[in-house]
PDB file of N, CA and C in Angstrom:
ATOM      1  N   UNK A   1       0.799  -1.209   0.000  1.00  0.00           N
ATOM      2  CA  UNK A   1       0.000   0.000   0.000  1.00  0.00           C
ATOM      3  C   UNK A   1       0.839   1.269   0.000  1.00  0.00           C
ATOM      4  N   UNK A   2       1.927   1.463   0.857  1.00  0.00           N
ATOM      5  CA  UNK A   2       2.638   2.900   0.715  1.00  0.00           C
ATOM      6  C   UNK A   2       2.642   2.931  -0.633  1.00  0.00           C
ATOM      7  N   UNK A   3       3.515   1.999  -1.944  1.00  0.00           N
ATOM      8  CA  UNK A   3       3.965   2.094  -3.296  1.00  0.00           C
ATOM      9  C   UNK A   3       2.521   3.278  -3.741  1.00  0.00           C
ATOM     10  N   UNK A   4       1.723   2.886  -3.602  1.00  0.00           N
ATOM     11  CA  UNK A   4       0.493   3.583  -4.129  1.00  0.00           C
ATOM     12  C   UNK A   4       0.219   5.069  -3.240  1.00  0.00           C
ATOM     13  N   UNK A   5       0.002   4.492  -2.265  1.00  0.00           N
ATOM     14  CA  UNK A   5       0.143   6.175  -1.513  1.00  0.00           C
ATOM     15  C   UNK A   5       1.080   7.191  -2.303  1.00  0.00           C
ATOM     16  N   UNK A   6       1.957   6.611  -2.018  1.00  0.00           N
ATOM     17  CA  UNK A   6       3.354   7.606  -2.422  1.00  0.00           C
ATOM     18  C   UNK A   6       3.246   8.222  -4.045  1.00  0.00           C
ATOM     19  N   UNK A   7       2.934   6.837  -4.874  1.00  0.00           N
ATOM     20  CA  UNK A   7       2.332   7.750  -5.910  1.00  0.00           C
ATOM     21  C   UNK A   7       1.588   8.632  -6.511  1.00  0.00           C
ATOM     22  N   UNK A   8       0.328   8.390  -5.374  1.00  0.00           N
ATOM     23  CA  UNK A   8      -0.563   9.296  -5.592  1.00  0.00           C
ATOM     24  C   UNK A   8       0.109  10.798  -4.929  1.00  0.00           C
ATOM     25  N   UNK A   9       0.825  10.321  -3.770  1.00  0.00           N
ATOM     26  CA  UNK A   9       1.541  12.072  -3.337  1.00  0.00           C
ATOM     27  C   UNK A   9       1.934  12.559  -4.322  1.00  0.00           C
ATOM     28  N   UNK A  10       3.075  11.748  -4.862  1.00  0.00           N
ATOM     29  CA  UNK A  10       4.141  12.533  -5.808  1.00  0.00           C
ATOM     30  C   UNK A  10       3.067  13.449  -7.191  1.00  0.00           C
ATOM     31  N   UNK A  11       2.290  12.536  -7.596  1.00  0.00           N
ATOM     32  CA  UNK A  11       1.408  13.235  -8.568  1.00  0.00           C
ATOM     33  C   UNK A  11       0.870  14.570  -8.369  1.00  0.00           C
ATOM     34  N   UNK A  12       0.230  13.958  -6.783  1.00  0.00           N
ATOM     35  CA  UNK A  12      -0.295  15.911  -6.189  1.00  0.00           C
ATOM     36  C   UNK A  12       1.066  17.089  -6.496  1.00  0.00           C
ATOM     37  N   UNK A  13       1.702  16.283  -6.086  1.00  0.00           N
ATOM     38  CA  UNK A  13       2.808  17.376  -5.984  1.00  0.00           C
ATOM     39  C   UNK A  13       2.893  17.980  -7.189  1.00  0.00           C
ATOM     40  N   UNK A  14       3.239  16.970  -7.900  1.00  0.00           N
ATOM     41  CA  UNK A  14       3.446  17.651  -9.521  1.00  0.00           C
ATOM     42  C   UNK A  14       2.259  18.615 -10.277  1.00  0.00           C
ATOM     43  N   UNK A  15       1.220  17.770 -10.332  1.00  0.00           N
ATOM     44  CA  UNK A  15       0.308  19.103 -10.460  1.00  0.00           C
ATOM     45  C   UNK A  15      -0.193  20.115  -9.825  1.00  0.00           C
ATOM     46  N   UNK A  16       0.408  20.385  -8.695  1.00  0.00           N
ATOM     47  CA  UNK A  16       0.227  21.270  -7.333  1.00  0.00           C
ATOM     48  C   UNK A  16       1.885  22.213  -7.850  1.00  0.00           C
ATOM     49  N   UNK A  17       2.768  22.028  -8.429  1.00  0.00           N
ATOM     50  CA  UNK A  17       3.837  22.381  -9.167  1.00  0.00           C
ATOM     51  C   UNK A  17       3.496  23.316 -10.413  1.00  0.00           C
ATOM     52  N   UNK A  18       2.554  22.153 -11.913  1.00  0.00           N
ATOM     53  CA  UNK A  18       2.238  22.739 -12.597  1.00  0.00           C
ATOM     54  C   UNK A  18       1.052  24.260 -12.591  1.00  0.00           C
ATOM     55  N   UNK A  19       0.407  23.772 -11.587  1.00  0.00           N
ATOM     56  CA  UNK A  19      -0.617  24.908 -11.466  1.00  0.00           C
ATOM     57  C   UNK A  19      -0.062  25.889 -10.931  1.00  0.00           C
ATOM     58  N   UNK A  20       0.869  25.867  -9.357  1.00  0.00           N
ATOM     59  CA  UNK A  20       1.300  26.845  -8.772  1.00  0.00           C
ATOM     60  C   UNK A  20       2.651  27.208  -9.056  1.00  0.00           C
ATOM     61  N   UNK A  21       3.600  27.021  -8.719  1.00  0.00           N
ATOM     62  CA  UNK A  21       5.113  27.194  -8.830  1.00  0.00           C
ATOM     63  C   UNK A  21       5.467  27.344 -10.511  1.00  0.00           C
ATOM     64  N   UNK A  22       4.749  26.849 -11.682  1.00  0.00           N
ATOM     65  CA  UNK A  22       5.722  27.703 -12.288  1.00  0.00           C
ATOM     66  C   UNK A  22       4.220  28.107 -13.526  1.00  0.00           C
ATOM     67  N   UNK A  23       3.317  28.566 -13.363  1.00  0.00           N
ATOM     68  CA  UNK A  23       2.423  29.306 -14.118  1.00  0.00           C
ATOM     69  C   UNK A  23       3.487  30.038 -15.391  1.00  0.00           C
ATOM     70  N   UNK A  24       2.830  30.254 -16.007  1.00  0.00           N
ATOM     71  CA  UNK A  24       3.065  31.096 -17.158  1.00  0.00           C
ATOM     72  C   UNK A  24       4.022  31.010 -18.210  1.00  0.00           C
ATOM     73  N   UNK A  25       5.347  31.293 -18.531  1.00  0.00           N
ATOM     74  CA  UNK A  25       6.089  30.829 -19.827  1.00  0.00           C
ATOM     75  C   UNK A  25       7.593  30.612 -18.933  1.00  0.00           C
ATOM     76  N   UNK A  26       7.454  31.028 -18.143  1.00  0.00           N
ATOM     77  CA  UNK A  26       9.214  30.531 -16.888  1.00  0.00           C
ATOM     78  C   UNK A  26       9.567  28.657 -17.205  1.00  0.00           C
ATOM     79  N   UNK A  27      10.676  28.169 -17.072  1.00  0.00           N
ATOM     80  CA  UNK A  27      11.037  27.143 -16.933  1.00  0.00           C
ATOM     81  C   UNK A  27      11.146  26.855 -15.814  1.00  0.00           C
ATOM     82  N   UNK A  28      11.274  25.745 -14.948  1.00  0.00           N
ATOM     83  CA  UNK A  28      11.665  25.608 -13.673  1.00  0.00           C
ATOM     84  C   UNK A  28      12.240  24.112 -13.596  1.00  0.00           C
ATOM     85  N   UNK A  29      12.810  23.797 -12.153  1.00  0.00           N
ATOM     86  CA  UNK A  29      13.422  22.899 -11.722  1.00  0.00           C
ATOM     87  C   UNK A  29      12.425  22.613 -10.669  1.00  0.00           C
ATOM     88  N   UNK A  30      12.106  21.189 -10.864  1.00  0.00           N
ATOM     89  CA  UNK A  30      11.571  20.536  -9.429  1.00  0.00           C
ATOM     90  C   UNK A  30      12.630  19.109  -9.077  1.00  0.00           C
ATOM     91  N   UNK A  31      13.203  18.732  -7.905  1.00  0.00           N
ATOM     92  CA  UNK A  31      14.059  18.108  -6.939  1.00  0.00           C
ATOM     93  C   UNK A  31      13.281  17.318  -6.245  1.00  0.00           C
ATOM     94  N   UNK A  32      13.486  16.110  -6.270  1.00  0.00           N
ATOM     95  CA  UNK A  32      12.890  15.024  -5.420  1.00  0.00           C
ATOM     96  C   UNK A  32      14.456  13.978  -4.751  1.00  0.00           C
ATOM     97  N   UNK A  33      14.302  14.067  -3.446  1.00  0.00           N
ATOM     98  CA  UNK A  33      15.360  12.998  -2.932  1.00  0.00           C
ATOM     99  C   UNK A  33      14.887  12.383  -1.696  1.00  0.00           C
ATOM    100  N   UNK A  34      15.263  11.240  -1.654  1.00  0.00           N
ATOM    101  CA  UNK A  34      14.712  10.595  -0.640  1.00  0.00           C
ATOM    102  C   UNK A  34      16.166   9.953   0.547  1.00  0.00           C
ATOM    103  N   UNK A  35      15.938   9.105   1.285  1.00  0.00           N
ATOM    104  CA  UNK A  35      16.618   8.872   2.174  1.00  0.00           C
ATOM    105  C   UNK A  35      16.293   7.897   3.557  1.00  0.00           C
ATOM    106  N   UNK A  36      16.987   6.635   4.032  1.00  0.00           N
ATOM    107  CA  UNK A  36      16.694   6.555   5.052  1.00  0.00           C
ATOM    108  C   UNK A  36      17.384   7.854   6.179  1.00  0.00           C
ATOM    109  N   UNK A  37      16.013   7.961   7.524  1.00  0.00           N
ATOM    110  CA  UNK A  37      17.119   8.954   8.478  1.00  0.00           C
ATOM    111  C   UNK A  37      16.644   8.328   9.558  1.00  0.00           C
ATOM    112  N   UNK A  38      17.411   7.631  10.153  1.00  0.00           N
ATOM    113  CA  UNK A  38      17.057   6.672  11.434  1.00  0.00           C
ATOM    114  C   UNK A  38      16.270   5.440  10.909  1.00  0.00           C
ATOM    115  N   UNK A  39      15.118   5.721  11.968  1.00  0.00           N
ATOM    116  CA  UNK A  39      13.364   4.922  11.741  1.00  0.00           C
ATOM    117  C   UNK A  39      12.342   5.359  10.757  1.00  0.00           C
ATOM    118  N   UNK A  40      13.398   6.692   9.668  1.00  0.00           N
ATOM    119  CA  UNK A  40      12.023   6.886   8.789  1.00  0.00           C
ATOM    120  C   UNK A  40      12.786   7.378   7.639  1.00  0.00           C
ATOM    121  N   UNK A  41      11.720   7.441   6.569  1.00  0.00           N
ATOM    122  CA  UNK A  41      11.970   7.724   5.621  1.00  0.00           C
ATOM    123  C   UNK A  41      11.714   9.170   5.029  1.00  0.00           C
ATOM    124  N   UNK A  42      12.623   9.913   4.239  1.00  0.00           N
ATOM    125  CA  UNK A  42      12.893  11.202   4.692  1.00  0.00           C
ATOM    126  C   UNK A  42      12.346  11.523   2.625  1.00  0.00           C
ATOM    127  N   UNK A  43      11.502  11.920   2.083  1.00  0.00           N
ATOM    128  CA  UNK A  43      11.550  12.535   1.228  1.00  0.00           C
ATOM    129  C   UNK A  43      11.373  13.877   1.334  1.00  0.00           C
ATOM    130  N   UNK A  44      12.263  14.376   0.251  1.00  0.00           N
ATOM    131  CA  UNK A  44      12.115  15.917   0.333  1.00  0.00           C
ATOM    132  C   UNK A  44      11.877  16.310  -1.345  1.00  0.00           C
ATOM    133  N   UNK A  45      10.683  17.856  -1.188  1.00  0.00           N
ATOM    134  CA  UNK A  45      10.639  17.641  -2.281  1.00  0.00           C
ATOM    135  C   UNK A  45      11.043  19.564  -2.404  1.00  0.00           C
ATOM    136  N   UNK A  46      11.770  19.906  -3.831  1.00  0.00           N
ATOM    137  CA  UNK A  46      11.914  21.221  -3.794  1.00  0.00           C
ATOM    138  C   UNK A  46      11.478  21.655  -5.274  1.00  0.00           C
ATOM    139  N   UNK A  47      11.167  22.552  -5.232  1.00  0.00           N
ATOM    140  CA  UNK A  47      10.976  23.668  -6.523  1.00  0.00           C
ATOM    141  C   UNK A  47      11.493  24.697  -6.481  1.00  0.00           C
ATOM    142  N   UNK A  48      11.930  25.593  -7.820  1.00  0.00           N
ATOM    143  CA  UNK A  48      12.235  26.827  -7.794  1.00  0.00           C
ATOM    144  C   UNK A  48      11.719  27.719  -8.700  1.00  0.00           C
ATOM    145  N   UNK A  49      10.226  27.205  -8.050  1.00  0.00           N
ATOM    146  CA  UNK A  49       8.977  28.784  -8.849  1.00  0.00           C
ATOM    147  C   UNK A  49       8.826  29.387  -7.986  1.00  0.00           C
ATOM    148  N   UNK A  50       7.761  30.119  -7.876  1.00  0.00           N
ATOM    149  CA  UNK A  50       6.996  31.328  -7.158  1.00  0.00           C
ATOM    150  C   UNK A  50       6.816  31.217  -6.152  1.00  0.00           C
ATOM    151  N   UNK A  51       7.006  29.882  -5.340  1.00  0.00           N
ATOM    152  CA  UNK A  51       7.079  30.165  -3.738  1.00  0.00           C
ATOM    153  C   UNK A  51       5.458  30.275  -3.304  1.00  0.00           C
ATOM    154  N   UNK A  52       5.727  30.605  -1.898  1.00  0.00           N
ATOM    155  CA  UNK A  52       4.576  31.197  -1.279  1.00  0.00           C
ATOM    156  C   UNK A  52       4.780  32.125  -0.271  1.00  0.00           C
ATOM    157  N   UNK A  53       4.576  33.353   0.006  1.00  0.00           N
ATOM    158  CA  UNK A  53       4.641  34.086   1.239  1.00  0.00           C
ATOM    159  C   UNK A  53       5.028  33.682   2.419  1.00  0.00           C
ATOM    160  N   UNK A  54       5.666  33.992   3.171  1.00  0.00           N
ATOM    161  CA  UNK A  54       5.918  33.023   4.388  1.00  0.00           C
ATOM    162  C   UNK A  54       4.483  33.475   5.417  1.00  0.00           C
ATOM    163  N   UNK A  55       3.963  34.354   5.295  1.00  0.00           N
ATOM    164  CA  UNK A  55       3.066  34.156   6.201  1.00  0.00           C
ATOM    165  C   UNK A  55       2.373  33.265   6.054  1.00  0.00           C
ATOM    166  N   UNK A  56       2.070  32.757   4.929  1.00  0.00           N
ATOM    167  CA  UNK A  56       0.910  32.227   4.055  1.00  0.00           C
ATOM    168  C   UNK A  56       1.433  30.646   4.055  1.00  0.00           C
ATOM    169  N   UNK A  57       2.697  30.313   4.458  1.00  0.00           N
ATOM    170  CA  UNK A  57       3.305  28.819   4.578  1.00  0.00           C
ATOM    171  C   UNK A  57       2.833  27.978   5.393  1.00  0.00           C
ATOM    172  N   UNK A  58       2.237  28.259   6.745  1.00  0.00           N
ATOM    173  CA  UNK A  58       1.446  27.698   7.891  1.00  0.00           C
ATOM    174  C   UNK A  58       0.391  27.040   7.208  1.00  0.00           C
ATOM    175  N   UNK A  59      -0.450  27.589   5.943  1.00  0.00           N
ATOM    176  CA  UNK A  59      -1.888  27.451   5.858  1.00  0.00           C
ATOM    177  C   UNK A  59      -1.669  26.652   4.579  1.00  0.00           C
ATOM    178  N   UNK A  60      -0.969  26.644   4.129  1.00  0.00           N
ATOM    179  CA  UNK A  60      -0.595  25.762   2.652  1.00  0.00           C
ATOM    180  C   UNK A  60      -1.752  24.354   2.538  1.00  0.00           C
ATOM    181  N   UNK A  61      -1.235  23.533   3.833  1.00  0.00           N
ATOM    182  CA  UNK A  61      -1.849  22.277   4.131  1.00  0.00           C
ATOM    183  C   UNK A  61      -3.618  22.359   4.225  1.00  0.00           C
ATOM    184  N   UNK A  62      -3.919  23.669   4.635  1.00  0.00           N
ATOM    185  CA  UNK A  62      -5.364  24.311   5.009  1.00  0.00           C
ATOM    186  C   UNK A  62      -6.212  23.579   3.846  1.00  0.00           C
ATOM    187  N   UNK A  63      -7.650  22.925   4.082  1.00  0.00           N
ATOM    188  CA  UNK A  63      -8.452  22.923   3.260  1.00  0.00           C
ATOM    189  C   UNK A  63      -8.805  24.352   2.510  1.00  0.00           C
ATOM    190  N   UNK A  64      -9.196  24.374   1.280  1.00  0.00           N
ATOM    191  CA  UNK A  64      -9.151  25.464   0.577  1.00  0.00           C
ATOM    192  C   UNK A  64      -8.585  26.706  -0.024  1.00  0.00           C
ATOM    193  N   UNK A  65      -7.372  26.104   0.914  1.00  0.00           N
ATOM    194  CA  UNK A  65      -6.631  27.235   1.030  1.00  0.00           C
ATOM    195  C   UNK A  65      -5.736  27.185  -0.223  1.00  0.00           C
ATOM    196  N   UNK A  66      -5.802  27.943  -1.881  1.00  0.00           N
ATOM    197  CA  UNK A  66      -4.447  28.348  -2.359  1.00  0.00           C
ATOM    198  C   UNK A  66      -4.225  30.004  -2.763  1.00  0.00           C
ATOM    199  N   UNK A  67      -3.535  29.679  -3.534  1.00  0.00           N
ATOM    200  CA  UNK A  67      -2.589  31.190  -3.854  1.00  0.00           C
ATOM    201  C   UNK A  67      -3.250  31.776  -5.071  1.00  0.00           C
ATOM    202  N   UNK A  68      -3.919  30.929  -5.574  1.00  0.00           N
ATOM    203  CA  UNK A  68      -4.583  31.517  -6.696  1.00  0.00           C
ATOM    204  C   UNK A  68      -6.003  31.680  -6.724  1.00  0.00           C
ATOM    205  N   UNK A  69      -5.967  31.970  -5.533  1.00  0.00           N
ATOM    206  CA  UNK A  69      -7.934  32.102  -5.665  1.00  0.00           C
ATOM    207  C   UNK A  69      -8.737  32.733  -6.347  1.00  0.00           C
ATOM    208  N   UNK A  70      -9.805  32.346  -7.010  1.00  0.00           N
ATOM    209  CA  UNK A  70     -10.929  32.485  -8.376  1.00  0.00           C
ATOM    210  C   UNK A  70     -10.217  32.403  -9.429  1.00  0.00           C
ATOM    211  N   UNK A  71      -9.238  31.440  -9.931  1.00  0.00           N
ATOM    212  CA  UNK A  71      -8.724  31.535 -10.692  1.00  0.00           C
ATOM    213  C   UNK A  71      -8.506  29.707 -11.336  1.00  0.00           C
ATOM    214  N   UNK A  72      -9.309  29.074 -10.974  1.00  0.00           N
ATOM    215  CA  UNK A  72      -9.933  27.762 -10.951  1.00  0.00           C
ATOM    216  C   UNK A  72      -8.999  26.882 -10.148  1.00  0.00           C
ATOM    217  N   UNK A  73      -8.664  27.160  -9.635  1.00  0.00           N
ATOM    218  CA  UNK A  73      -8.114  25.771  -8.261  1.00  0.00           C
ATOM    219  C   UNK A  73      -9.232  25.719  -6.989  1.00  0.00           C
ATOM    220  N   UNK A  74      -8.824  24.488  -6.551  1.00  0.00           N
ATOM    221  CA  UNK A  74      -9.709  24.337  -5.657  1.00  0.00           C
ATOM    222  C   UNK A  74      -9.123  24.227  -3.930  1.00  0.00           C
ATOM    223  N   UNK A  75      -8.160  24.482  -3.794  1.00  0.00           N
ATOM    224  CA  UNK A  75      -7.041  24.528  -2.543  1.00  0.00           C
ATOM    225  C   UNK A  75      -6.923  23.098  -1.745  1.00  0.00           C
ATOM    226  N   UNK A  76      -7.914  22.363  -2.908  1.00  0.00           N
ATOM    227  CA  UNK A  76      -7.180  20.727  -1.830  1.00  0.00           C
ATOM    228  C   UNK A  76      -5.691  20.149  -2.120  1.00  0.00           C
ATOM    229  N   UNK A  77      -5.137  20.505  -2.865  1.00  0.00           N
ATOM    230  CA  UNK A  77      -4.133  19.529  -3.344  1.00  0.00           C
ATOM    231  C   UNK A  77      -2.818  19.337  -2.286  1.00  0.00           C
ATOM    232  N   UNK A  78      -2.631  20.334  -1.976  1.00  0.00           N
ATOM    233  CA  UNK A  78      -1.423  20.160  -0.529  1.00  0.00           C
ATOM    234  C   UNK A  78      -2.244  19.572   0.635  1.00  0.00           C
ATOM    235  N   UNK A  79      -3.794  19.790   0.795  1.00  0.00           N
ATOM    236  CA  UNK A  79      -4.565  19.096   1.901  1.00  0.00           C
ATOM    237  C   UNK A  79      -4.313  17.892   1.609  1.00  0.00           C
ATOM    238  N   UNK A  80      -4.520  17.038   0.007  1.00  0.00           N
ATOM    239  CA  UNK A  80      -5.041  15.880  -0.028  1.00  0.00           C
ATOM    240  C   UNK A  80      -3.586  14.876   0.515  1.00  0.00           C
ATOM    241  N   UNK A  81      -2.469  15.805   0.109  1.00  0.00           N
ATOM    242  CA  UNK A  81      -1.137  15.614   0.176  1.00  0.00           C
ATOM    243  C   UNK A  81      -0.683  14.947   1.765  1.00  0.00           C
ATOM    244  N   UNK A  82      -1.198  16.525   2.709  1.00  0.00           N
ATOM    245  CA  UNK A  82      -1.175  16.006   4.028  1.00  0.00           C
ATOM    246  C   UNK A  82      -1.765  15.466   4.683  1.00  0.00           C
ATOM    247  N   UNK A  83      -3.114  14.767   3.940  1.00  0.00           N
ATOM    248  CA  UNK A  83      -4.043  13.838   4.522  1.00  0.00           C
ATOM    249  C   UNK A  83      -3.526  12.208   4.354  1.00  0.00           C
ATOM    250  N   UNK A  84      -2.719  12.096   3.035  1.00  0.00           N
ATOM    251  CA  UNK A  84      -2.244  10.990   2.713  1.00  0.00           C
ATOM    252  C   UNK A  84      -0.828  10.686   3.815  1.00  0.00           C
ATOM    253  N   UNK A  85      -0.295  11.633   3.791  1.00  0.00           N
ATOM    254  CA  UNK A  85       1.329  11.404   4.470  1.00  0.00           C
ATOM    255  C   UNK A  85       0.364  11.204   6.033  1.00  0.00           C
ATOM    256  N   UNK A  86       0.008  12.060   6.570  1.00  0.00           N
ATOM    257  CA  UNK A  86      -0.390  11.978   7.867  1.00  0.00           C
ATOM    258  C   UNK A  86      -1.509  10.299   8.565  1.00  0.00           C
ATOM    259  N   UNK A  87      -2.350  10.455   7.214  1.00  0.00           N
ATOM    260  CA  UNK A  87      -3.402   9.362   7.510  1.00  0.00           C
ATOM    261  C   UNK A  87      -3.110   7.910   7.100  1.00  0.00           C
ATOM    262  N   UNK A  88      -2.214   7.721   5.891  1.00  0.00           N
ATOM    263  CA  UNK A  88      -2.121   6.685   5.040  1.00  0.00           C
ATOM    264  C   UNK A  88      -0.354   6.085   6.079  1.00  0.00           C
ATOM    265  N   UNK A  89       0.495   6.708   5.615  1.00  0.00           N
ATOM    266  CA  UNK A  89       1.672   6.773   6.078  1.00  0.00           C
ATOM    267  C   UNK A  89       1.869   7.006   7.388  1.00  0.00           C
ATOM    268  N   UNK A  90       1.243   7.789   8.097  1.00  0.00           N
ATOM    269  CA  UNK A  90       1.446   7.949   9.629  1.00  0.00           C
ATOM    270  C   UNK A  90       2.865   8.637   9.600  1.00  0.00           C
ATOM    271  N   UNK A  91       2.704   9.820   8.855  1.00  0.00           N
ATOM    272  CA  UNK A  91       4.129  10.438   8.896  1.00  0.00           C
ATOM    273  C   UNK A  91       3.875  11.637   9.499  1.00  0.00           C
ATOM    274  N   UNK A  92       4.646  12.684   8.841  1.00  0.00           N
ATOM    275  CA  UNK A  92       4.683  14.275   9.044  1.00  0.00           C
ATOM    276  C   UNK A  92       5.277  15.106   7.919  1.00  0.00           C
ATOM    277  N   UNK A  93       4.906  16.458   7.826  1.00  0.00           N
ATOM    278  CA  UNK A  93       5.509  17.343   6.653  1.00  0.00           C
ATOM    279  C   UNK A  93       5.604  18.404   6.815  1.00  0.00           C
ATOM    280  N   UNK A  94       6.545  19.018   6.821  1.00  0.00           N
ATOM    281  CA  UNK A  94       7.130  20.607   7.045  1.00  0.00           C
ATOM    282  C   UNK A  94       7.298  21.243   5.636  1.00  0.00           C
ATOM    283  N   UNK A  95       7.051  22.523   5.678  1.00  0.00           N
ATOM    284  CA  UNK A  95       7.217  23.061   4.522  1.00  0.00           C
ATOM    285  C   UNK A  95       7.934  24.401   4.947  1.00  0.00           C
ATOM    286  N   UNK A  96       8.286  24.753   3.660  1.00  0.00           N
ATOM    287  CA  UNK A  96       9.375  25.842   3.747  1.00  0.00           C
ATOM    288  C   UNK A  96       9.347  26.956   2.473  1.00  0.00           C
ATOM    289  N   UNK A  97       9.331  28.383   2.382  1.00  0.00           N
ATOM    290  CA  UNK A  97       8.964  28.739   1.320  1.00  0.00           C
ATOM    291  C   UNK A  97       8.838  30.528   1.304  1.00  0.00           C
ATOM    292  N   UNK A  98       9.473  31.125   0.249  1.00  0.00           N
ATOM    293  CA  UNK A  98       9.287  32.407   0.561  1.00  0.00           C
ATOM    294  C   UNK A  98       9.205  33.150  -1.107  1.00  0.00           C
ATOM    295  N   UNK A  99       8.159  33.975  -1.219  1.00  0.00           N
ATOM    296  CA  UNK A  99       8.204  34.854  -2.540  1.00  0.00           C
ATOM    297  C   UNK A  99       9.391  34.810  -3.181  1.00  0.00           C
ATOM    298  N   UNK A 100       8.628  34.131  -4.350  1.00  0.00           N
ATOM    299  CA  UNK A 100      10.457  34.212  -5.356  1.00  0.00           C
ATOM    300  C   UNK A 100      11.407  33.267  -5.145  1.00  0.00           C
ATOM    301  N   UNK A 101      11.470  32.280  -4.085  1.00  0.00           N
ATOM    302  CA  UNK A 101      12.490  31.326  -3.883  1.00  0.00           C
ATOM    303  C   UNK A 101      11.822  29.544  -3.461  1.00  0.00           C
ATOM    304  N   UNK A 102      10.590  29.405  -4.179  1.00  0.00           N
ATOM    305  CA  UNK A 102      10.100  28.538  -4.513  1.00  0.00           C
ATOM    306  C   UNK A 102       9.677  27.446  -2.941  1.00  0.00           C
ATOM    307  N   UNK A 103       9.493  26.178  -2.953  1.00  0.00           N
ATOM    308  CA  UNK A 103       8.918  25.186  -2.136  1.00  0.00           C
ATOM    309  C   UNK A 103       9.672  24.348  -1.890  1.00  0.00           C
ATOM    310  N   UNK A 104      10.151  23.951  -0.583  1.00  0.00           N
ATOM    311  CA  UNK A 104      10.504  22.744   0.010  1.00  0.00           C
ATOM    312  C   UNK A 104       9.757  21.988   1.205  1.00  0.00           C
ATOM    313  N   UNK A 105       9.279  21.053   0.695  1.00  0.00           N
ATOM    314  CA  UNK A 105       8.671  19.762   1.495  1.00  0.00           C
ATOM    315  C   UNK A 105       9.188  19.145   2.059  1.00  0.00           C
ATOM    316  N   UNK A 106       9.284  19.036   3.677  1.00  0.00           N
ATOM    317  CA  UNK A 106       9.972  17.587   3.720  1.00  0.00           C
ATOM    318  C   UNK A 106       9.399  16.398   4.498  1.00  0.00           C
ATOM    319  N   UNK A 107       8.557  15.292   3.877  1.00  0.00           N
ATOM    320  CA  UNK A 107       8.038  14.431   4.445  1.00  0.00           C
ATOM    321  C   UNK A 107       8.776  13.147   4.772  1.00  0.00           C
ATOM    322  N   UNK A 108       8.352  12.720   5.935  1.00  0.00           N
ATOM    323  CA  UNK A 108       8.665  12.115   6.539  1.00  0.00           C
ATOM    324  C   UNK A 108       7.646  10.820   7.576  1.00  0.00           C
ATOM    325  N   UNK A 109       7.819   9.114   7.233  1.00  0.00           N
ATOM    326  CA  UNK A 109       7.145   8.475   7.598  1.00  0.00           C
ATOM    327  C   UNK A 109       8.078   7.421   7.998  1.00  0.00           C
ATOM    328  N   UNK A 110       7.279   6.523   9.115  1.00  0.00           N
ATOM    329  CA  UNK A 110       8.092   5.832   9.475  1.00  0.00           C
ATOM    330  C   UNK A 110       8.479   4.195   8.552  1.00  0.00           C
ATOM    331  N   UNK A 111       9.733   4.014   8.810  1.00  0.00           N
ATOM    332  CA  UNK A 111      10.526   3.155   8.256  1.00  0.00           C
ATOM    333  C   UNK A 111       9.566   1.679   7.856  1.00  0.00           C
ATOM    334  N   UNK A 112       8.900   1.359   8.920  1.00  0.00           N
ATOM    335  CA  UNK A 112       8.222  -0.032   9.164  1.00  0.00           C
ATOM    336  C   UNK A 112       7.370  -0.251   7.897  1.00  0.00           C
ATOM    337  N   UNK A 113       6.596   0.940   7.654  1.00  0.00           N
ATOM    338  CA  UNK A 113       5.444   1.393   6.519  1.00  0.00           C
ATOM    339  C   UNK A 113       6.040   1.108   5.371  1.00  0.00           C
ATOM    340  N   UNK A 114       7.182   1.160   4.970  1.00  0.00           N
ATOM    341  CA  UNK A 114       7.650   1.586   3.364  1.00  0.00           C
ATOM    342  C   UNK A 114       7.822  -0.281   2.800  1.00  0.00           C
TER     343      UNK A 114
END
């Protein structure tokens, strides 16, 4: 079951990428690495689009909550993200992120699961 979880994350991510982080005619870089770290498994994921406000980084995970509002998103996709890592995986996810210097994720679940 993780194999599938995890895929379905990585997908959010990516189209949670295409829609947000690099809109419009910019190129970008997205970074995926993983890792054992102890008892868990450490993926991290980075981009270098548009970021998000740091005030606005707390609420990322928020139902409804995105950056492009009325502009056809629907703000689940980082929810559905941290519903899977948290509910499916029994992990955790920190995020990191500031105007202009794009998104870093770093999730984390335990070892036993994978």
């Amino acid at each position: 079951m993780p194999v599938v979880v995890l895929a379905q994350i990585l997908g959010q991510l990516f189209e949670n990428a295409a829609q947000h982080a690099f809109s419009g005619p910019q190129a970008g870089c997205l970074q995926l690495s993983w890792a054992q770290v102890g008892d868990e498994i450490e993926l991290v994921y980075q981009d270098d689009g548009h970021g998000v406000a740091a005030k606005q980084v707390k609420r990322i995970f928020d139902p409804f909550f995105t950056s492009k509002f009325g502009q056809g998103t629907n703000g689940l996709g980082l929810t559905r993200v941290y519903q899977l890592v948290t509910q499916q995986l029994h992990g955790s996810l920190h995020a990191e992120s500031d105007l202009g210097h794009g998104l870093r994720l770093t999730i984390r679940w335990p070892w036993r699961q994978a």
